[in-house]
Protein backbone atom coordinates (compact mmCIF):
# COMPACT_ATOMS: atom_id res chain seq x y z
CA UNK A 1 9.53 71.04 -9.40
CA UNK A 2 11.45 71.97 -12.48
CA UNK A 3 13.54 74.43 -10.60
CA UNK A 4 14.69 71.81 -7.99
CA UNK A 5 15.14 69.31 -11.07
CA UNK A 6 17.43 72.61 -12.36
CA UNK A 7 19.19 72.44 -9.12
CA UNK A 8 19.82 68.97 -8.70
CA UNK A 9 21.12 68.55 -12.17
CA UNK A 10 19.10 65.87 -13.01
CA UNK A 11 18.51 65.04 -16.66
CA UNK A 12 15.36 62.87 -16.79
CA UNK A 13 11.47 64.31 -16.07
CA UNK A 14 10.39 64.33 -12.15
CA UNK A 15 6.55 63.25 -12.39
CA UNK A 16 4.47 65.35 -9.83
CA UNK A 17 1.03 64.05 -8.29
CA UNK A 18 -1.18 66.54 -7.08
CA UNK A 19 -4.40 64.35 -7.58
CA UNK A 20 -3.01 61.94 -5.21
CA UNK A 21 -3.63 59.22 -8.71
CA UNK A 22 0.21 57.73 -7.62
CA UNK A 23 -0.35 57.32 -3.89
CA UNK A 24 -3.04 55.13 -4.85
CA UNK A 25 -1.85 53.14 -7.65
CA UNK A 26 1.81 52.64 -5.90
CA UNK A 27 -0.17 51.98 -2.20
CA UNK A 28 2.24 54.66 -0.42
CA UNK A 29 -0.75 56.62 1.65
CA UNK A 30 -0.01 57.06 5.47
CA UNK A 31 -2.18 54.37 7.34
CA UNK A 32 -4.49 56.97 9.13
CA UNK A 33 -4.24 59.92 7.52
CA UNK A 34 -4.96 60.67 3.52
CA UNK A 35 -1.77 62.24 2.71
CA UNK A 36 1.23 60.16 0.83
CA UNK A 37 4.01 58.90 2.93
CA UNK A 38 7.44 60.67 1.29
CA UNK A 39 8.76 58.16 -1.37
CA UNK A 40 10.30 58.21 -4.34
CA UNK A 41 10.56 55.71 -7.22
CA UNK A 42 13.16 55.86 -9.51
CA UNK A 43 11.38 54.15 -13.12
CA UNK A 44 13.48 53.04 -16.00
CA UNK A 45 12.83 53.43 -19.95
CA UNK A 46 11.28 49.89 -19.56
CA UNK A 47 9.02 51.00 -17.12
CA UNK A 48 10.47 48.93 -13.98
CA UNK A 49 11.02 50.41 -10.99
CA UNK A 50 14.44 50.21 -9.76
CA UNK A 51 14.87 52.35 -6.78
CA UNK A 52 12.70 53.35 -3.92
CA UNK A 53 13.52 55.58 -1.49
CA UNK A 54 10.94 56.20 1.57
CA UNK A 55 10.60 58.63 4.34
CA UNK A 56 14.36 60.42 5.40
CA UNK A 57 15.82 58.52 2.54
CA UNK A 58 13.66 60.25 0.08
CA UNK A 59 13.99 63.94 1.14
CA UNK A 60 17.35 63.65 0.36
CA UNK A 61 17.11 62.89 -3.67
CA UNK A 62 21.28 61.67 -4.17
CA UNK A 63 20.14 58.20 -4.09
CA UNK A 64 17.27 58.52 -6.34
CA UNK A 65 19.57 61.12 -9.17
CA UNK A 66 22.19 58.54 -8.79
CA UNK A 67 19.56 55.49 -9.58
CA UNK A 68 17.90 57.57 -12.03
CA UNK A 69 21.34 58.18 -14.06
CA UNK A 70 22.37 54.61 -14.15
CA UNK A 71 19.34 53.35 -15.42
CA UNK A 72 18.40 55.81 -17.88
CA UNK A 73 21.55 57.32 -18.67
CA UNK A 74 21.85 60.73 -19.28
C-alpha cells in the first residue's frame, strides 16, 4: 500500500483493513458474499467524510487523491 501511495503521489496516510473492522463499521460488504464491495472514502482532519468512490470509480484513485488534497491539503 505504501508503494502505490509512492506512486500515486499522494501525501496523506491510505488506511488498510485486513480484519474486515471498516467493511463493517462503514456497511460496504457485498450482499451475499463476505468480502467488501471496492470503495473508497476520502476522510478529512475533522473526521467527515467527504468523498466516496464505489466499485469502477474506486479502482481508479484520481478522484479520491484529488478529494483527499483539497480537504486536507498537502
Amino acid at each position: 500500500m505504501r508503494r502505490f501511495r509512492d506512486n500515486l503521489g499522494a501525501s496523506f496516510p491510505f488506511i488498510p483493513d485486513p480484519e474486515g473492522e471498516l467493511i463493517e463499521l462503514y456497511d460496504v460488504k457485498l450482499p451475499i458474499f463476505t468480502l467488501g464491495s471496492r470503495t473508497t472514502f476520502v476522510v478529512d482532519r475533522q473526521r467527515r467524510i467527504v468523498s466516496v468512490s464505489t466499485g469502477g470509480d474506486a479502482v481508479d484513485p484520481t478522484t479520491a487523491v484529488e478529494a483527499a488534497s483539497l480537504a486536507c491539503g498537502p
